[in-house]
N, C-alpha and C. Protein backbone atom coordinates (compact mmCIF):
# COMPACT_ATOMS: atom_id res chain seq x y z
N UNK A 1 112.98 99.29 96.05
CA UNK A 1 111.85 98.71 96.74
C UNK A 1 111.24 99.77 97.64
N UNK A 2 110.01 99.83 97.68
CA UNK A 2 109.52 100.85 99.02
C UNK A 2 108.80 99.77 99.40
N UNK A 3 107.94 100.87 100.88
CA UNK A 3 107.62 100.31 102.13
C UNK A 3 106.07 101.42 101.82
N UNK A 4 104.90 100.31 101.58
CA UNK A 4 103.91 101.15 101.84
C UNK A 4 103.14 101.03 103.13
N UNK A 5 102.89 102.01 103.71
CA UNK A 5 102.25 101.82 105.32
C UNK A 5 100.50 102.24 105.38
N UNK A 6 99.76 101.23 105.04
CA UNK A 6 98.62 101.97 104.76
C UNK A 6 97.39 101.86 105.84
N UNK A 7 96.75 103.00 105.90
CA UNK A 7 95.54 102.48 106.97
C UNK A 7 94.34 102.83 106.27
N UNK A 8 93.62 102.38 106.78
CA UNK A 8 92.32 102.06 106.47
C UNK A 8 91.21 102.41 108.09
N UNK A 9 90.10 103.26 107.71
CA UNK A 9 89.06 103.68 108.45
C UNK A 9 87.91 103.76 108.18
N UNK A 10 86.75 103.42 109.01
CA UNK A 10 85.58 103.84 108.37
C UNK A 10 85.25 105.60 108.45
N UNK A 11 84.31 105.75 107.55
CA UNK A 11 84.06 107.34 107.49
C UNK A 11 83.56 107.66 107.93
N UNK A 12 83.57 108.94 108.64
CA UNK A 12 82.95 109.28 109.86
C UNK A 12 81.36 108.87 110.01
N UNK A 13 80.55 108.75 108.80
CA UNK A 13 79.03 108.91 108.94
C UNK A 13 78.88 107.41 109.16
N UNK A 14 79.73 106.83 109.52
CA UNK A 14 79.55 104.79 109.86
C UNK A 14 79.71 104.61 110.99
N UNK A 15 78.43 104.10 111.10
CA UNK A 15 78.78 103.52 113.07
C UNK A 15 80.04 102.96 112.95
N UNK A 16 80.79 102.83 113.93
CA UNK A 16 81.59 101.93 114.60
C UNK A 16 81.28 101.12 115.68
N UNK A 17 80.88 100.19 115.84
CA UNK A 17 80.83 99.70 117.34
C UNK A 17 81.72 99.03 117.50
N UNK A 18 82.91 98.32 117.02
CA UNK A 18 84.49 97.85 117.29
C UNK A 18 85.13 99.20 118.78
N UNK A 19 84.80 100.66 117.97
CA UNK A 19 85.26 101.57 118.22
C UNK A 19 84.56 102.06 119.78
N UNK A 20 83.18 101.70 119.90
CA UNK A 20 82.51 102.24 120.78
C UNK A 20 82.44 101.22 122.03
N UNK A 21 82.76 100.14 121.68
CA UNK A 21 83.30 98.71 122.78
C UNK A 21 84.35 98.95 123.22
N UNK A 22 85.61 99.88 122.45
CA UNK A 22 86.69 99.67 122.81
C UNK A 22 86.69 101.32 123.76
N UNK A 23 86.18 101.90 123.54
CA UNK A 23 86.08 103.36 124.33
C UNK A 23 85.20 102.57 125.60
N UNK A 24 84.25 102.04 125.76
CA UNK A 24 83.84 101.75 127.00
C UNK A 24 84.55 100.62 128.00
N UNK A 25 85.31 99.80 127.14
CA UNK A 25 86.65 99.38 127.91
C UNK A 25 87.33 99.98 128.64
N UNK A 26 87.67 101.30 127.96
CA UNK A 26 88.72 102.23 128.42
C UNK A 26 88.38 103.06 129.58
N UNK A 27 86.58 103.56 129.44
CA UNK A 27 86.23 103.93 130.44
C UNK A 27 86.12 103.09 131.75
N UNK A 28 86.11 101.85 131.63
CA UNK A 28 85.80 100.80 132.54
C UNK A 28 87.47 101.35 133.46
N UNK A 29 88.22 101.02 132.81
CA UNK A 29 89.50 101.09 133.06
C UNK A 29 90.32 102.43 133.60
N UNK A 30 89.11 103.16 134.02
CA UNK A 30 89.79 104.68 134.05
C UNK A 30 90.38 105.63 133.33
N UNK A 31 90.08 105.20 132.36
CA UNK A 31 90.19 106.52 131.24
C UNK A 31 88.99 106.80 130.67
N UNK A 32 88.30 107.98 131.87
CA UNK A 32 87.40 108.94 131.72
C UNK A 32 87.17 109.58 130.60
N UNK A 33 88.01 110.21 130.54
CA UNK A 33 88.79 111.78 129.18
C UNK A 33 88.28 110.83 127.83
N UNK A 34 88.51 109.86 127.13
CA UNK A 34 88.44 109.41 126.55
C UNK A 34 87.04 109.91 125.50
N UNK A 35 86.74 110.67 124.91
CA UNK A 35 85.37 111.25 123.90
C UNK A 35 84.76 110.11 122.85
N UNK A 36 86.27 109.75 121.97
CA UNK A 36 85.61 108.54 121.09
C UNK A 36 86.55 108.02 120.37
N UNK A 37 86.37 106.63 119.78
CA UNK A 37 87.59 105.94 119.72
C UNK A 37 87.21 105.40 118.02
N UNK A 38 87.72 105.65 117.30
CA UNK A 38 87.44 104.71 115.76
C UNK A 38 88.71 103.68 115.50
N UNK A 39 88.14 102.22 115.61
CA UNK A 39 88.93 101.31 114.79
C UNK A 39 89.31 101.04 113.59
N UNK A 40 90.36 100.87 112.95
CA UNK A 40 90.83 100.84 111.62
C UNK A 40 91.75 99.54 111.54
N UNK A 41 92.66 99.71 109.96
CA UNK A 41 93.16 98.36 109.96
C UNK A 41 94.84 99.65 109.52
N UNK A 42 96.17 98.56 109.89
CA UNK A 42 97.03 98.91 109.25
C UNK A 42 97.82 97.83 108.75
N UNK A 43 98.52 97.91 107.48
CA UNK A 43 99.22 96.95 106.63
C UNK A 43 100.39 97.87 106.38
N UNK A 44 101.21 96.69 106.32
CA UNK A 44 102.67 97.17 105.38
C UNK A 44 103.04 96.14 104.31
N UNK A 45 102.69 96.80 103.07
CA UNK A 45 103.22 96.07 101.76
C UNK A 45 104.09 97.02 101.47
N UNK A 46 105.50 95.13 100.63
CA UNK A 46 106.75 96.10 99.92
C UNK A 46 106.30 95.69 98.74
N UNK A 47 106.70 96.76 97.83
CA UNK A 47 106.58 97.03 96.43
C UNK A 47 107.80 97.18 95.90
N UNK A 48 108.20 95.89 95.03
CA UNK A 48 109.31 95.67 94.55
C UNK A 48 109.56 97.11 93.03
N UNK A 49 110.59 97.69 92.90
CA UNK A 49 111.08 98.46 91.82
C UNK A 49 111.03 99.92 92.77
N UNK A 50 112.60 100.69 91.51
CA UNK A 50 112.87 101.95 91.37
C UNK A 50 112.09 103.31 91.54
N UNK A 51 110.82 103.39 90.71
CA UNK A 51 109.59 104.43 90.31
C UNK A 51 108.62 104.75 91.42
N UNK A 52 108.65 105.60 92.02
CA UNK A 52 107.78 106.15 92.90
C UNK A 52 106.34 106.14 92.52
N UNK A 53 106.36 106.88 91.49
CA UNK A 53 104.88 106.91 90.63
C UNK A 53 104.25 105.90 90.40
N UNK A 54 104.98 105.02 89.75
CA UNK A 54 104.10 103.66 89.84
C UNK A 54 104.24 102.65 90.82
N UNK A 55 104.71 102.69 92.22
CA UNK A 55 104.48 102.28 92.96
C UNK A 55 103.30 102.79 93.83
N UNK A 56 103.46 103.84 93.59
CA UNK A 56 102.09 104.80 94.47
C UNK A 56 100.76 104.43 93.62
N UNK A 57 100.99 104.62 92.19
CA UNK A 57 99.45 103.91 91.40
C UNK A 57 99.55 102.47 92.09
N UNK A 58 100.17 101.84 92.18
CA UNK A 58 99.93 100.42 92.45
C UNK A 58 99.07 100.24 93.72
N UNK A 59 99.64 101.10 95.01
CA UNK A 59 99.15 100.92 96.40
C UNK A 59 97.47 101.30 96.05
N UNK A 60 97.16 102.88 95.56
CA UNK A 60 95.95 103.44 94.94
C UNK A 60 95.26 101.87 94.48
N UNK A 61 95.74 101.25 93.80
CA UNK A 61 94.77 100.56 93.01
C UNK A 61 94.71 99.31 93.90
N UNK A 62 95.69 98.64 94.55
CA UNK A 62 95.36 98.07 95.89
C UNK A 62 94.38 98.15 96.65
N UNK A 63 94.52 99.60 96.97
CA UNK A 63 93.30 99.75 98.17
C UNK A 63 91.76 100.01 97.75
N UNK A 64 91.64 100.34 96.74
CA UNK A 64 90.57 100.84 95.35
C UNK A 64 90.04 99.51 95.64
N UNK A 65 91.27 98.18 95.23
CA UNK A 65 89.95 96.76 94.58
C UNK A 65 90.10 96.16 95.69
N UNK A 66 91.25 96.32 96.97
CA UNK A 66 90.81 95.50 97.67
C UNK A 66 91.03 95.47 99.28
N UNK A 67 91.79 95.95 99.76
CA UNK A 67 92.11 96.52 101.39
C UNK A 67 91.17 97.91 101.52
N UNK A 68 90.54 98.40 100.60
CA UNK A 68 89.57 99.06 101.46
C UNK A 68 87.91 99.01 100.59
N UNK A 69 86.40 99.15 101.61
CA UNK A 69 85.62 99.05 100.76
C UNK A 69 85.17 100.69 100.91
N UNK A 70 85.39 101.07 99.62
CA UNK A 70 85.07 102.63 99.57
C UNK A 70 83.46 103.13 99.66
N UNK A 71 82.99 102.10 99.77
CA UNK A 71 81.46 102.65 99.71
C UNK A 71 81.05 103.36 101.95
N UNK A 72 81.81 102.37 102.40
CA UNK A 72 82.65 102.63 103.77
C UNK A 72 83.35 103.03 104.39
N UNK A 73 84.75 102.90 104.25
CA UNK A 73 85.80 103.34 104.06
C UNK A 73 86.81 103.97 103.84
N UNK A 74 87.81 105.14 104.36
CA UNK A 74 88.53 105.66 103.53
C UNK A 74 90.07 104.91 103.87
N UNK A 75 90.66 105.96 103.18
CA UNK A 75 92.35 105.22 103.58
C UNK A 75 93.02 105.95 102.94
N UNK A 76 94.59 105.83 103.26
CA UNK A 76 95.41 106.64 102.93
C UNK A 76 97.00 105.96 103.07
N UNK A 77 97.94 106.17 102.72
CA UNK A 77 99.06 105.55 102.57
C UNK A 77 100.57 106.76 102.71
N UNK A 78 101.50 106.01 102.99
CA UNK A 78 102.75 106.83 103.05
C UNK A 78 103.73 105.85 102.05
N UNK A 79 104.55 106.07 101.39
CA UNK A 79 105.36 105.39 100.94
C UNK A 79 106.95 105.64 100.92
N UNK A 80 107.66 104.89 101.55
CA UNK A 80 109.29 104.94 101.82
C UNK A 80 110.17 104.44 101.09
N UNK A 81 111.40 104.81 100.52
CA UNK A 81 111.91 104.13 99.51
C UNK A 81 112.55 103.20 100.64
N UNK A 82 112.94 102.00 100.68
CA UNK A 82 113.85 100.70 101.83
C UNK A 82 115.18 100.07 100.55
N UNK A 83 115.92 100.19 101.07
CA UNK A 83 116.92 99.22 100.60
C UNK A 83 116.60 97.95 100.50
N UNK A 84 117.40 97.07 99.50
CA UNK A 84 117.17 95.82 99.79
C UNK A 84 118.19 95.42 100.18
N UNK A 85 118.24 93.88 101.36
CA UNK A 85 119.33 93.51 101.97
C UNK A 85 119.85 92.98 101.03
């Protein structure tokens, strides 16, 4: 079984305003220093079986049709092999 940890961001040329609400929070709050802040999403899906390779096509094609919209979006993933209990 692995452990995929994936995030998801918009690309740099996309407003954020999630991102730009949450930086002027921060400034509210005294954190000056603060330049700029981008919001994203993170998930952890397990992917049942042995094969690295096709667990990694699987996450790829996950995020392809549906945790990320690429016309927006990028993303990227780590994958861990986990024991099962």
């Amino acid at each position: 079984m692995f452990l995929a940890k994936v995030y998801v961001t918009l690309k740099p040329t996309v407003n954020d305003p999630q991102g730009l609400t949450i930086k002027g929070a921060l400034h509210t709050l005294g954190f000056g220093a603060v330049q700029e802040v981008r919001a994203g999403k993170y998930l952890e899906i397990k992917v049942e079986g042995n094969d690295l390779h096709r667990a990694s096509s699987q996450v790829q094609d996950m995020c392809n049709k549906l945790l990320a919209n690429p016309v927006i979006e990028k993303f990227r993933f780590e994958l861990e092999e986990i024991k099962s209990a």
